[in-house]
N, C-alpha and C. Protein backbone atom coordinates (compact mmCIF):
# COMPACT_ATOMS: atom_id res chain seq x y z
N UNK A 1 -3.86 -26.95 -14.60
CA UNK A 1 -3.43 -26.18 -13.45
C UNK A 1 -2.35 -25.19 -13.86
N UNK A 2 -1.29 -25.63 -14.74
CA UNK A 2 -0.20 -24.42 -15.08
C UNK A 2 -0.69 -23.13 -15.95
N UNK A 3 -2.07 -23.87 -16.57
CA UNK A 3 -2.29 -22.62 -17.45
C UNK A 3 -3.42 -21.35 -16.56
N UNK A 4 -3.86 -22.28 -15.59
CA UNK A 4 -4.22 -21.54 -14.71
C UNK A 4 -3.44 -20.38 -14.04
N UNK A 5 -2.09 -20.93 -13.91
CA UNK A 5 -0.94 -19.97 -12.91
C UNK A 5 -0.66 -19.08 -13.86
N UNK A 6 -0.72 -19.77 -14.87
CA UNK A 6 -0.07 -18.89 -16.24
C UNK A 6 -0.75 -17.59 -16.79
N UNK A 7 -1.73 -17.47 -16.51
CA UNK A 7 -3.13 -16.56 -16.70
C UNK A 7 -3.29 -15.90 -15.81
N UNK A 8 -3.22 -16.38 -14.01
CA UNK A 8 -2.88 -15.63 -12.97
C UNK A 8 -1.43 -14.36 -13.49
N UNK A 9 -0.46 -15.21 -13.65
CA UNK A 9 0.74 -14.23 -13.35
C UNK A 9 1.11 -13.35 -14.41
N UNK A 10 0.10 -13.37 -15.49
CA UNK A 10 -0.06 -12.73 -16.51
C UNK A 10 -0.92 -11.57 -16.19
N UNK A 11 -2.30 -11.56 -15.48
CA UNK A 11 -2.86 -10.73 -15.29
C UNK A 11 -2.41 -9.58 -13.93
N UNK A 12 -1.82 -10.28 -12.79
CA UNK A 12 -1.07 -9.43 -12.06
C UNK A 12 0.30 -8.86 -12.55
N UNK A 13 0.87 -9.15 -13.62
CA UNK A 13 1.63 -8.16 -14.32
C UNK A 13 1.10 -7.10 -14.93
N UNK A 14 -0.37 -7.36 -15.66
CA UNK A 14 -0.73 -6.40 -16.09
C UNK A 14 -1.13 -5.22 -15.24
N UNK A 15 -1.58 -5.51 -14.02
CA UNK A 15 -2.44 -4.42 -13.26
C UNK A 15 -1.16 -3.95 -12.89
N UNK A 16 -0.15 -4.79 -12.57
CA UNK A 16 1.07 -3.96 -11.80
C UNK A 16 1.58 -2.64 -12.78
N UNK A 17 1.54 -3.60 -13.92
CA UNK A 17 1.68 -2.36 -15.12
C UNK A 17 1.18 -1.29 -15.01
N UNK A 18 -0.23 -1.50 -15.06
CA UNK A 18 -1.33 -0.48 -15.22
C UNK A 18 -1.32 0.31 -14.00
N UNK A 19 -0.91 0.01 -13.09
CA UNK A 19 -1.13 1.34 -11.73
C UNK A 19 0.45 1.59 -11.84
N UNK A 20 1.05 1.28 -12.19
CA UNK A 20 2.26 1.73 -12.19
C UNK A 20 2.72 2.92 -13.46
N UNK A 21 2.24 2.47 -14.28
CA UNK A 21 1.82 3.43 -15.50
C UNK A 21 0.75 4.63 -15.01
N UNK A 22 -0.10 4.37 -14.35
CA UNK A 22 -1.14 5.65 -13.70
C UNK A 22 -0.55 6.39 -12.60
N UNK A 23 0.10 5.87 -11.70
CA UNK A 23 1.44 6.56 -10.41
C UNK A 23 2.20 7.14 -11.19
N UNK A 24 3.06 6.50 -11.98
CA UNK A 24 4.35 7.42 -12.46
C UNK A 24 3.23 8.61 -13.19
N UNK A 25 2.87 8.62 -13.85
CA UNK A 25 2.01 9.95 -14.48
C UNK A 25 1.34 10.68 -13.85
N UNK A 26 0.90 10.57 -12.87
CA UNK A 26 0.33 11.70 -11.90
C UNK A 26 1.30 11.80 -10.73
N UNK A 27 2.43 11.27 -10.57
CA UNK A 27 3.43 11.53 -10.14
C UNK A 27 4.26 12.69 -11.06
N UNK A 28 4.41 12.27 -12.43
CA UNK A 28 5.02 13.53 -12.93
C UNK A 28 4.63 14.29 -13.74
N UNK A 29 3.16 14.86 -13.43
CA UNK A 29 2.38 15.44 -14.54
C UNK A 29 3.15 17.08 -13.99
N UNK A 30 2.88 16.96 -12.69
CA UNK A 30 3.21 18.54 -12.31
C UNK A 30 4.75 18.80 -12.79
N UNK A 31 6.07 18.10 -12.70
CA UNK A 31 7.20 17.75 -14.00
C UNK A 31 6.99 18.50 -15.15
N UNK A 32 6.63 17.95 -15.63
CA UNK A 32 6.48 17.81 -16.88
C UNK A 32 5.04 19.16 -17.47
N UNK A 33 4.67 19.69 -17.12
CA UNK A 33 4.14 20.76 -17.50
C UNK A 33 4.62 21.97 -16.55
N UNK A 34 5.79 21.68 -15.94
CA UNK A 34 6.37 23.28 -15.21
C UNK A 34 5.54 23.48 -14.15
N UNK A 35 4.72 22.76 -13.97
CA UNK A 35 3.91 23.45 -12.40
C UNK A 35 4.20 22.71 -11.22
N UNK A 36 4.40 23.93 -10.12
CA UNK A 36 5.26 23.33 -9.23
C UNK A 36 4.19 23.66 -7.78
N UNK A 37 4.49 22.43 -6.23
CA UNK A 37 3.34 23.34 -6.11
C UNK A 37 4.83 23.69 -4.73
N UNK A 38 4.02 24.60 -3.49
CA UNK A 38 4.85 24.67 -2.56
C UNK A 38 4.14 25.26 -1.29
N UNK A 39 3.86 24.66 -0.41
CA UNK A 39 3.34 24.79 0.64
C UNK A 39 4.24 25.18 1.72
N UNK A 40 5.45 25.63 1.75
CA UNK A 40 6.35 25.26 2.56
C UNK A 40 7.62 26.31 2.77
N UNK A 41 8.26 26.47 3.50
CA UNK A 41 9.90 27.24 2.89
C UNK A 41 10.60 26.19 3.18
N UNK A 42 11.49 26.04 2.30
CA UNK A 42 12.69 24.95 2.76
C UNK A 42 13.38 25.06 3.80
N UNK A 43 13.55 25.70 4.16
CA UNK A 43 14.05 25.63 5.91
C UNK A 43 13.08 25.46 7.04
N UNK A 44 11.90 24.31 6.24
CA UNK A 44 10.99 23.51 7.51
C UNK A 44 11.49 21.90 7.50
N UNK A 45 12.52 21.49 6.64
CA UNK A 45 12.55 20.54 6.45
C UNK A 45 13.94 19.72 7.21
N UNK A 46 13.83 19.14 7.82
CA UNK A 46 14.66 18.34 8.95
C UNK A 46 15.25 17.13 8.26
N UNK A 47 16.47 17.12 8.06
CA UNK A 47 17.14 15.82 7.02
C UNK A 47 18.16 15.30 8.15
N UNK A 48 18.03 14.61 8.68
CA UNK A 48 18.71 14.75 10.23
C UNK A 48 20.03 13.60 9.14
N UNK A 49 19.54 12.94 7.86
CA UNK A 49 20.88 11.89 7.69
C UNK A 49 21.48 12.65 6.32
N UNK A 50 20.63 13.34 5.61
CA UNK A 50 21.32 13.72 4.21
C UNK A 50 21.17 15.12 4.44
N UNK A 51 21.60 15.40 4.47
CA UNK A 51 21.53 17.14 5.04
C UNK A 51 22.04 18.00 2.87
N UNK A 52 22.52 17.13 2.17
CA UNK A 52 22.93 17.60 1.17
C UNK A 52 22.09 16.71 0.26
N UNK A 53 21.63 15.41 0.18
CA UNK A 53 21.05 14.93 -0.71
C UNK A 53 19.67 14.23 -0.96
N UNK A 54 18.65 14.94 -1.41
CA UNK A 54 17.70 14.21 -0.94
C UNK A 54 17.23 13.09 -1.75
N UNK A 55 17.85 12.96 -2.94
CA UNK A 55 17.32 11.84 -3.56
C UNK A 55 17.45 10.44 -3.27
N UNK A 56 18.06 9.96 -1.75
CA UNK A 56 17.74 8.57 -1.03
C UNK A 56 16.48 8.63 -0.61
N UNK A 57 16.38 10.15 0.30
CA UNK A 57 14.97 9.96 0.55
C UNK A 57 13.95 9.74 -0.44
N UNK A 58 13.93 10.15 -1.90
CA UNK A 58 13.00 9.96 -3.02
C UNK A 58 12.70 8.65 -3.09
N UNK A 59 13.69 7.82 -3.30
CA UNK A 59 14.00 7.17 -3.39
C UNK A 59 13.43 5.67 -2.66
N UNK A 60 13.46 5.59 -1.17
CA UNK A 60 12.63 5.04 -0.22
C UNK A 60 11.18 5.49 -0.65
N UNK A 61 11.00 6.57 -0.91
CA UNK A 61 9.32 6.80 -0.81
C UNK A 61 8.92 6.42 -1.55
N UNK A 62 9.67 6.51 -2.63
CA UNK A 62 9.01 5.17 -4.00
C UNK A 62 8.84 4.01 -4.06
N UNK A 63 10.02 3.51 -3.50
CA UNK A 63 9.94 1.99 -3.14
C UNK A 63 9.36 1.36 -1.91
N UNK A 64 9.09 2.41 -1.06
CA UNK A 64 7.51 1.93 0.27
C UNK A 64 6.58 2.22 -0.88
N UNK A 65 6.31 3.04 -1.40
CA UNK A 65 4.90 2.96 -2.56
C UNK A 65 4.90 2.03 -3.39
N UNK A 66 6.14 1.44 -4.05
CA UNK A 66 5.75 0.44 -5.14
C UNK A 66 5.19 -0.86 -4.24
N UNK A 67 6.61 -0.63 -3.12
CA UNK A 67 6.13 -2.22 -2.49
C UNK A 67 4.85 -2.78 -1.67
N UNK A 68 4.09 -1.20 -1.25
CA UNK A 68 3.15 -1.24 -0.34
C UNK A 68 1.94 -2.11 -2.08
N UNK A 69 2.33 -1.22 -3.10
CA UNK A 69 0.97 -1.95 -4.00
C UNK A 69 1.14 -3.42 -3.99
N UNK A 70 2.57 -3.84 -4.49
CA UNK A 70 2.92 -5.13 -4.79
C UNK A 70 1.90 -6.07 -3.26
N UNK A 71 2.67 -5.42 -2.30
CA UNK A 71 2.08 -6.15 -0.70
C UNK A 71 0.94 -6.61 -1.03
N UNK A 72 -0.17 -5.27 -0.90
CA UNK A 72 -1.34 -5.55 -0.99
C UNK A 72 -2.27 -5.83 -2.09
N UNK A 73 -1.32 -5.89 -3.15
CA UNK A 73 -2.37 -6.66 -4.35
C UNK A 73 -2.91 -7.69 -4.19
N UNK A 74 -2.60 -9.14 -3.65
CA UNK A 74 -3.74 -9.85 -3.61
C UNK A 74 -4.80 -10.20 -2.81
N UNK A 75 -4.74 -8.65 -2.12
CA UNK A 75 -5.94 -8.16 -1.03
C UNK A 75 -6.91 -8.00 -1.93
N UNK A 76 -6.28 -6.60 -2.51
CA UNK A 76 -6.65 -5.98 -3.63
C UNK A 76 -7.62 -7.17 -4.58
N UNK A 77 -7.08 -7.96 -4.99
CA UNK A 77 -7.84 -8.96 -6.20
C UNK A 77 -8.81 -9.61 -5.65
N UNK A 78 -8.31 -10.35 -4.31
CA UNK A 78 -9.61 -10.76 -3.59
C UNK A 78 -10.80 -10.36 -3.56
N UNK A 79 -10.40 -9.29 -3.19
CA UNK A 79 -11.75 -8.33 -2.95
C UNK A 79 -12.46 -7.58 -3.94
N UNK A 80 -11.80 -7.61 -5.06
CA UNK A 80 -12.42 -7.41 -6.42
C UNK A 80 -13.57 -8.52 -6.76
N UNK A 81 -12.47 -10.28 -6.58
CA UNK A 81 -13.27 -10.83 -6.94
C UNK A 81 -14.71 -11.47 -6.24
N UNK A 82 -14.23 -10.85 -4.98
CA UNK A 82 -15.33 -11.29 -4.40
C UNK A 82 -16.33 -9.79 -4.50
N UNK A 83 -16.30 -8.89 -4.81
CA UNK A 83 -17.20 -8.01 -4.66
C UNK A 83 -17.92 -8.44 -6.15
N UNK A 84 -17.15 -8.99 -7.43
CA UNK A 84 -17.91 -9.10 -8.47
C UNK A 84 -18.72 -10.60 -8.23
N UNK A 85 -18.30 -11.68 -7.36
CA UNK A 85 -19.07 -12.47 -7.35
C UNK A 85 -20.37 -12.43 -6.30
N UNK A 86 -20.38 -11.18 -5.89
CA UNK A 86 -21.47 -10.66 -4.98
C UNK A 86 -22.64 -9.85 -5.64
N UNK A 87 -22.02 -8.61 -6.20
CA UNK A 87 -22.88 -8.07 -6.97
C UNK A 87 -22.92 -7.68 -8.47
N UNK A 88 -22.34 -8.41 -8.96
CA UNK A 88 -21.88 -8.43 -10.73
C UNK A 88 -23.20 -9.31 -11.28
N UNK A 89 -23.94 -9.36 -11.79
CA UNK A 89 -24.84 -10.33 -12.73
C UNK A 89 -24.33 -10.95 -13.34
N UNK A 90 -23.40 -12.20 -12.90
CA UNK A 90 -22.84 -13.50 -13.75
C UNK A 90 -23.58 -14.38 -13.11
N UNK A 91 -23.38 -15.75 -13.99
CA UNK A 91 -23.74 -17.04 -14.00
C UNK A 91 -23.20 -17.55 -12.72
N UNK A 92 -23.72 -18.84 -12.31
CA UNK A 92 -23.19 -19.83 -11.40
C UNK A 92 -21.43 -20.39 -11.37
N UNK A 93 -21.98 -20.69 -12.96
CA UNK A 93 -20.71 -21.30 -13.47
C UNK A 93 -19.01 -20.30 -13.29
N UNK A 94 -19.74 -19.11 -13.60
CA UNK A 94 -18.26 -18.09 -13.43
C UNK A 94 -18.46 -17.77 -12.00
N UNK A 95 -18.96 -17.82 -11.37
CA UNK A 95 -18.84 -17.25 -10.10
C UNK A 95 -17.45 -18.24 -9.44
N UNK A 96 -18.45 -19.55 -10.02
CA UNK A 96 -17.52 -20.64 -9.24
C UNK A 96 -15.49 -20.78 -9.39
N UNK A 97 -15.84 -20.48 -11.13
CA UNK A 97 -14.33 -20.27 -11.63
C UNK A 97 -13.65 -19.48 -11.19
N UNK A 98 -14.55 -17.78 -10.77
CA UNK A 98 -13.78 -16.77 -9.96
C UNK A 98 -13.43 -17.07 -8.68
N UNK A 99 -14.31 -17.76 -7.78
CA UNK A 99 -13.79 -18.26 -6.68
C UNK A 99 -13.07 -19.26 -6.11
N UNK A 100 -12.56 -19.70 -7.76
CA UNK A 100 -11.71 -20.76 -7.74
C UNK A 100 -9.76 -20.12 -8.04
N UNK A 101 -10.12 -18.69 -8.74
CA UNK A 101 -8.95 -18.12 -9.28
C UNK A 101 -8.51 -17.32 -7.69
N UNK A 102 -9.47 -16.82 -7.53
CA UNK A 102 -9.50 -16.15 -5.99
C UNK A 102 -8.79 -17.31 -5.03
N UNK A 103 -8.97 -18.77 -5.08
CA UNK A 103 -8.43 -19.33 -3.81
C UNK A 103 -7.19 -19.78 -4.13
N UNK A 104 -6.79 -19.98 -5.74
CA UNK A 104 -5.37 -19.84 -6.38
C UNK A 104 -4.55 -18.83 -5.76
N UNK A 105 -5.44 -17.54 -6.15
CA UNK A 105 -3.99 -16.31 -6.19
C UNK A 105 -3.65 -16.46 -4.69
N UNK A 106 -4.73 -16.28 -3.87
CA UNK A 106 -4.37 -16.10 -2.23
C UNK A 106 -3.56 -17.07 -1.81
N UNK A 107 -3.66 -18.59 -1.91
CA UNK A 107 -2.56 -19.13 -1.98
C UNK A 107 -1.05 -19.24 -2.51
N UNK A 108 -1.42 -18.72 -3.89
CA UNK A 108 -0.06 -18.42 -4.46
C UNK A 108 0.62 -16.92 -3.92
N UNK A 109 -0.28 -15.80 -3.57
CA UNK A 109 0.64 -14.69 -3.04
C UNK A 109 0.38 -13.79 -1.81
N UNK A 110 -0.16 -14.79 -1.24
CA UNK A 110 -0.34 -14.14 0.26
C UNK A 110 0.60 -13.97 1.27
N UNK A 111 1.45 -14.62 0.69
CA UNK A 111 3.10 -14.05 1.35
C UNK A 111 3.33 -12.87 1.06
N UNK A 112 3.34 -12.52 0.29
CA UNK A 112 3.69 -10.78 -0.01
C UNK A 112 3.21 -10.40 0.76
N UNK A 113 1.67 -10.52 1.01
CA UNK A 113 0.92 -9.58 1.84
C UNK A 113 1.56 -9.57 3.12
N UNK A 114 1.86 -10.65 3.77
CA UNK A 114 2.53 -11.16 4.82
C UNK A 114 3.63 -10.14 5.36
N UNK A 115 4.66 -10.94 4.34
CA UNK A 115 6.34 -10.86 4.79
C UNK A 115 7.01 -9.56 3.55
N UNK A 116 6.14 -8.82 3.05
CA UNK A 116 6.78 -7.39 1.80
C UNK A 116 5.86 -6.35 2.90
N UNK A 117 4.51 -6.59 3.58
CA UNK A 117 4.41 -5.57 4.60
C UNK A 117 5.42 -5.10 5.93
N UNK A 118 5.98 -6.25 6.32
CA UNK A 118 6.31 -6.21 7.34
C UNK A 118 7.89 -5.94 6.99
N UNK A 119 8.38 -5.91 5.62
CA UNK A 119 9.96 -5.34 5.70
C UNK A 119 9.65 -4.13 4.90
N UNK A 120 8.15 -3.48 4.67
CA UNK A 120 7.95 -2.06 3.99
C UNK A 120 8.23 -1.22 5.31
N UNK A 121 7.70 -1.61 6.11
CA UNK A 121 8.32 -1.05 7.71
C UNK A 121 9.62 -0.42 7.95
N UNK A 122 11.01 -1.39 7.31
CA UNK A 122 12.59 -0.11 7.44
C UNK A 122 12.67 0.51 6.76
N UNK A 123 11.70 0.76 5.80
CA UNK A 123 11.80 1.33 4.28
C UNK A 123 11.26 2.80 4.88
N UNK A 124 9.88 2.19 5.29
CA UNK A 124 9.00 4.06 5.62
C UNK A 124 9.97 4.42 6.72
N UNK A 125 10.00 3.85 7.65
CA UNK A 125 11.01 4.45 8.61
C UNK A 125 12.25 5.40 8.26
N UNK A 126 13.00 5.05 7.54
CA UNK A 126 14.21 5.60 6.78
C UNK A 126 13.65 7.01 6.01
N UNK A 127 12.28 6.70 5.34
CA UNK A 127 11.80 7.39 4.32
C UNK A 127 11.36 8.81 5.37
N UNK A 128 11.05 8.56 6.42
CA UNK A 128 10.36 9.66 7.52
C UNK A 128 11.64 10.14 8.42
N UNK A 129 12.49 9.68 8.38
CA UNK A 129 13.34 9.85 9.28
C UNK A 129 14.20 10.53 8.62
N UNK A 130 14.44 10.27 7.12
CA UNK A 130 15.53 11.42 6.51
C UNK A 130 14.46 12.64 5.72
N UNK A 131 13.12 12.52 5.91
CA UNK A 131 12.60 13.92 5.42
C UNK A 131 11.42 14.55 6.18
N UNK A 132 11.63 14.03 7.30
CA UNK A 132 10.24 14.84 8.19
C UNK A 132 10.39 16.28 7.89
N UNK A 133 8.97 16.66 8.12
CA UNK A 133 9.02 17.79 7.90
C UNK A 133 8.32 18.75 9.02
N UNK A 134 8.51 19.79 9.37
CA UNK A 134 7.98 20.62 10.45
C UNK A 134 6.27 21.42 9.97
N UNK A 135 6.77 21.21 8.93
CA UNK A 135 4.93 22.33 8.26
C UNK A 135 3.91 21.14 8.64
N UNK A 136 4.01 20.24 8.49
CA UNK A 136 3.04 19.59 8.53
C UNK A 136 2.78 17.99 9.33
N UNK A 137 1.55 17.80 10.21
CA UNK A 137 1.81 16.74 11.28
C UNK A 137 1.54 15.28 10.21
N UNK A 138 0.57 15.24 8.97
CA UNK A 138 -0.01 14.58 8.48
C UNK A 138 0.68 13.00 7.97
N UNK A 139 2.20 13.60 7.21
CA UNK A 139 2.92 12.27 7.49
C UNK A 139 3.29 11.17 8.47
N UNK A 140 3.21 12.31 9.80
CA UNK A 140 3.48 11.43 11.10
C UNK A 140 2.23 10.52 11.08
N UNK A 141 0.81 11.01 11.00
CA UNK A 141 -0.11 10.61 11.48
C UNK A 141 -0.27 9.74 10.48
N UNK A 142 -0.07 9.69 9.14
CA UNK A 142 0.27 8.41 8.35
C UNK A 142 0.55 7.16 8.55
N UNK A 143 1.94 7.72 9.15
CA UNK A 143 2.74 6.48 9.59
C UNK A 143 2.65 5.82 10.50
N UNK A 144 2.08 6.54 11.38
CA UNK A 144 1.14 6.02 13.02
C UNK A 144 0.41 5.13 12.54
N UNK A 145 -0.82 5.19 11.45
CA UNK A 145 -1.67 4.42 11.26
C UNK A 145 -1.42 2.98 10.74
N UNK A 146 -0.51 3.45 9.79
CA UNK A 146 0.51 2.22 8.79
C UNK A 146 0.86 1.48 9.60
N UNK A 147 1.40 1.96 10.61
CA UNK A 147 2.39 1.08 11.55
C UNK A 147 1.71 0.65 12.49
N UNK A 148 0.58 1.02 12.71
CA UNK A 148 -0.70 0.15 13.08
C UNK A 148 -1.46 -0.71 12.68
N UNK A 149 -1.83 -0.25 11.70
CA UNK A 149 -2.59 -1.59 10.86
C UNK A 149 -1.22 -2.84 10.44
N UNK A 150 -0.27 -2.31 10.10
CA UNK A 150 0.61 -3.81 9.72
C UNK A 150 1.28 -4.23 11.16
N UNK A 151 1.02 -3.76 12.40
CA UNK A 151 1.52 -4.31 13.06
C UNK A 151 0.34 -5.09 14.08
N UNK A 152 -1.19 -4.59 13.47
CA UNK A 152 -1.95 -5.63 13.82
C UNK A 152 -2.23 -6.82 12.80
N UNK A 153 -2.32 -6.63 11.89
CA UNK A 153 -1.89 -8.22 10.37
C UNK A 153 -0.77 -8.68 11.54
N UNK A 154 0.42 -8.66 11.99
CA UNK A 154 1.76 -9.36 12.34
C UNK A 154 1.46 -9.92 13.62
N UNK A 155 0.23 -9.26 14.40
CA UNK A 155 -0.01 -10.19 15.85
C UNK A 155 -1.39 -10.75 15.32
N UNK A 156 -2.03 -10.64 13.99
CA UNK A 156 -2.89 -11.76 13.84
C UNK A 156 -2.70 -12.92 13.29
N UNK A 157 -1.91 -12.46 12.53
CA UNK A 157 -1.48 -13.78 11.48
C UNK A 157 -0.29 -15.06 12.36
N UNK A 158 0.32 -14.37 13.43
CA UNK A 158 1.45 -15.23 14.06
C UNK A 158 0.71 -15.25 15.52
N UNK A 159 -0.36 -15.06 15.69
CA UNK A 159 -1.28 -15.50 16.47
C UNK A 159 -0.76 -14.70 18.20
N UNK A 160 0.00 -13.32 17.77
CA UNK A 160 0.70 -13.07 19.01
C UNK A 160 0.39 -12.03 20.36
N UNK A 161 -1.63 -11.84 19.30
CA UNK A 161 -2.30 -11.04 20.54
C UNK A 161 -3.10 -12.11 21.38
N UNK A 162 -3.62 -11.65 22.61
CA UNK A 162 -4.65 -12.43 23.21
C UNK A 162 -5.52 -12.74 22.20
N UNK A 163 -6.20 -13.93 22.81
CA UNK A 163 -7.60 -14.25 22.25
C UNK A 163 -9.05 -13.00 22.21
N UNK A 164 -8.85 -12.93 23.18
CA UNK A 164 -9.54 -11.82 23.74
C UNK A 164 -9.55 -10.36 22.86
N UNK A 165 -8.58 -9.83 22.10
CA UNK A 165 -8.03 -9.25 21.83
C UNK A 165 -7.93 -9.31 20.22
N UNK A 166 -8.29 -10.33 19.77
CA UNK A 166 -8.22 -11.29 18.23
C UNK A 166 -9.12 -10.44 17.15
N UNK A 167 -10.33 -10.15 17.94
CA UNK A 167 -11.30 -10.11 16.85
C UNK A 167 -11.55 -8.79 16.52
N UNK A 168 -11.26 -7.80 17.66
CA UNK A 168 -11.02 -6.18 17.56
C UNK A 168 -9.88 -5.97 16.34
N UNK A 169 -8.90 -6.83 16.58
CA UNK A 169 -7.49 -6.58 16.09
C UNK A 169 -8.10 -6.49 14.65
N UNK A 170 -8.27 -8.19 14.13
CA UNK A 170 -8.94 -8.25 12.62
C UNK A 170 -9.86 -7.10 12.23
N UNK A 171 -10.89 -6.66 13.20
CA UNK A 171 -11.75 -6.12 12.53
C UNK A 171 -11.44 -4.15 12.34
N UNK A 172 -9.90 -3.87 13.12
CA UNK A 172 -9.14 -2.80 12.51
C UNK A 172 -8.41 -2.74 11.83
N UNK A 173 -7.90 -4.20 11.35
CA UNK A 173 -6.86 -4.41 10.33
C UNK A 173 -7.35 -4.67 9.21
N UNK A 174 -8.59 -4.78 8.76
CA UNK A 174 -9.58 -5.24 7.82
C UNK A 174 -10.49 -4.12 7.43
N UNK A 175 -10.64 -2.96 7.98
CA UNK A 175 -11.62 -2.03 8.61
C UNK A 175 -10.77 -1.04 6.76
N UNK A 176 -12.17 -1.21 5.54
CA UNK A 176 -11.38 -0.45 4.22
C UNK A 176 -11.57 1.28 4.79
N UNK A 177 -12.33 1.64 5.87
CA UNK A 177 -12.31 2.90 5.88
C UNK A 177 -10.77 3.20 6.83
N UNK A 178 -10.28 2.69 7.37
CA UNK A 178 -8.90 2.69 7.96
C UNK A 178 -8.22 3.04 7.03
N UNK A 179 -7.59 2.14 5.90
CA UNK A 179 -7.25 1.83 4.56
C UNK A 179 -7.23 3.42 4.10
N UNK A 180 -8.44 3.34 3.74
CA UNK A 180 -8.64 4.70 2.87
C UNK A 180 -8.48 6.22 3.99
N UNK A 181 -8.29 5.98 4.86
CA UNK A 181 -8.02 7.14 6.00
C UNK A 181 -6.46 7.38 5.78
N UNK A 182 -5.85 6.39 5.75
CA UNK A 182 -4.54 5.90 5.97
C UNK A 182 -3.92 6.46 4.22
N UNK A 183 -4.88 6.04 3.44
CA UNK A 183 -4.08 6.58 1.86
C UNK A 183 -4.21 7.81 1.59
N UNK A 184 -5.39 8.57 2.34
CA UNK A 184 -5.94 9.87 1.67
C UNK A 184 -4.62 10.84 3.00
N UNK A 185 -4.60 10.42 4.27
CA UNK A 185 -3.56 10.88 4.98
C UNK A 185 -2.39 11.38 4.21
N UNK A 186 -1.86 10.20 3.96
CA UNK A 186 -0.61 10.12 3.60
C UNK A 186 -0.60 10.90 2.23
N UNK A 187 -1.07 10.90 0.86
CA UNK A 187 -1.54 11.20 -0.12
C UNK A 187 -1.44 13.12 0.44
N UNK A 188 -2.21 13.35 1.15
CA UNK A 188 -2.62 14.68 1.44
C UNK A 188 -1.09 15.45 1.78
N UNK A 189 -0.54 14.52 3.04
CA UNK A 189 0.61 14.98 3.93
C UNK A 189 1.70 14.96 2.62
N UNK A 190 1.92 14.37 1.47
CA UNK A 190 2.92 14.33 1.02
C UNK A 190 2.92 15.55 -0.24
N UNK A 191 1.61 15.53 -0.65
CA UNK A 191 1.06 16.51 -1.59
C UNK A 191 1.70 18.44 -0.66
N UNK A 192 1.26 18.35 0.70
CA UNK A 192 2.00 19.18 1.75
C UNK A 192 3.27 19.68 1.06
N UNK A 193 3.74 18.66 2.14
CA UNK A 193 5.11 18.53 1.78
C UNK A 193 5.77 18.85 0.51
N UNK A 194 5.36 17.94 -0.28
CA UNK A 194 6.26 18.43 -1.74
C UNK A 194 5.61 19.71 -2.32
């Protein structure tokens, strides 16, 4: 069993590595080769708390991005492993082991998913609130969604919508084209912006 955990927390270091190593670099490719882009004049930009410094706001937006991956990585793995034990051409035998590593990790880190979504929440807040911007609606509509989908996970998981009400909730909080509406949004609005 430990070498099991041991192999788990080895391999989610690595991916953390690995997208973290692929973010920072297409984060600073435009850096680092002088190209800059600019959609904008700087006097669209509303800093209602740092009016002189914006690198808190940088700052938050990185750390809602790191923490949003950390959150949802063992969504993320789940659903890897269950998409390879669906349509991957393996054996019985590995299927079983994957769906045995799969009911490990979710137990071991489904708190993150939990309780690192639901405090990424003062983070974006802060992060939108010291750099909204007037050129463009797309961040808002970001954060609308964000703050939708994790605030339906928080009345499913603590059981605090109707019954009635249960299975809509899951099936928008679960819904990967939401997800991917919600990344390409935000992704787009910030690409805007900067």
């Amino acid at each position: 069993m430990h070498k099991h955990k041991t192999i788990m927390v080895s391999l989610i270091v690595i991916c953390i590595a690995g997208f973290g190593a692929l973010f920072s670099d297409v984060v600073m490719a435009d850096n680092e080769h002088g190209f800059e882009r600019h959609f904008e004049r700087e006097d669209q930009h509303s800093i209602p708390f740092l009016e002189t410094d914006n690198e808190g706001n940088e700052t938050a937006g990185q750390m809602a991005a790191w923490l949003l991956l950390v959150a949802n990585l063992p969504v993320a793995l789940s659903l890897l492993i269950k998409g390879m034990n669906r349509f991957a051409p393996i054996g019985a035998e590995l299927k079983k082991t994957l769906a045995n590593i799969n009911r490990m990790q979710k137990k071991a880190l489904m708190w993150l998913h939990y309780y690192l979504n639901l405090s990424i929440l003062g983070i974006v807040l802060w992060h939108w609130l010291s750099s909204r911007c007037k050129s463009s609606a797309l961040p808002e509509l970001g954060l609308i969604v964000m703050v939708t989908v994790i605030a339906l996970g928080f009345f499913i998981k603590f059981k605090l919508c109707p019954k009635s009400f249960r299975k809509l909730a899951y099936q928008i909080h679960t819904q990967p084209v939401v997800f991917i509406v919600m990344i390409l949004v935000l992704t787009i609005g910030h690409l805007i912006v900067d």
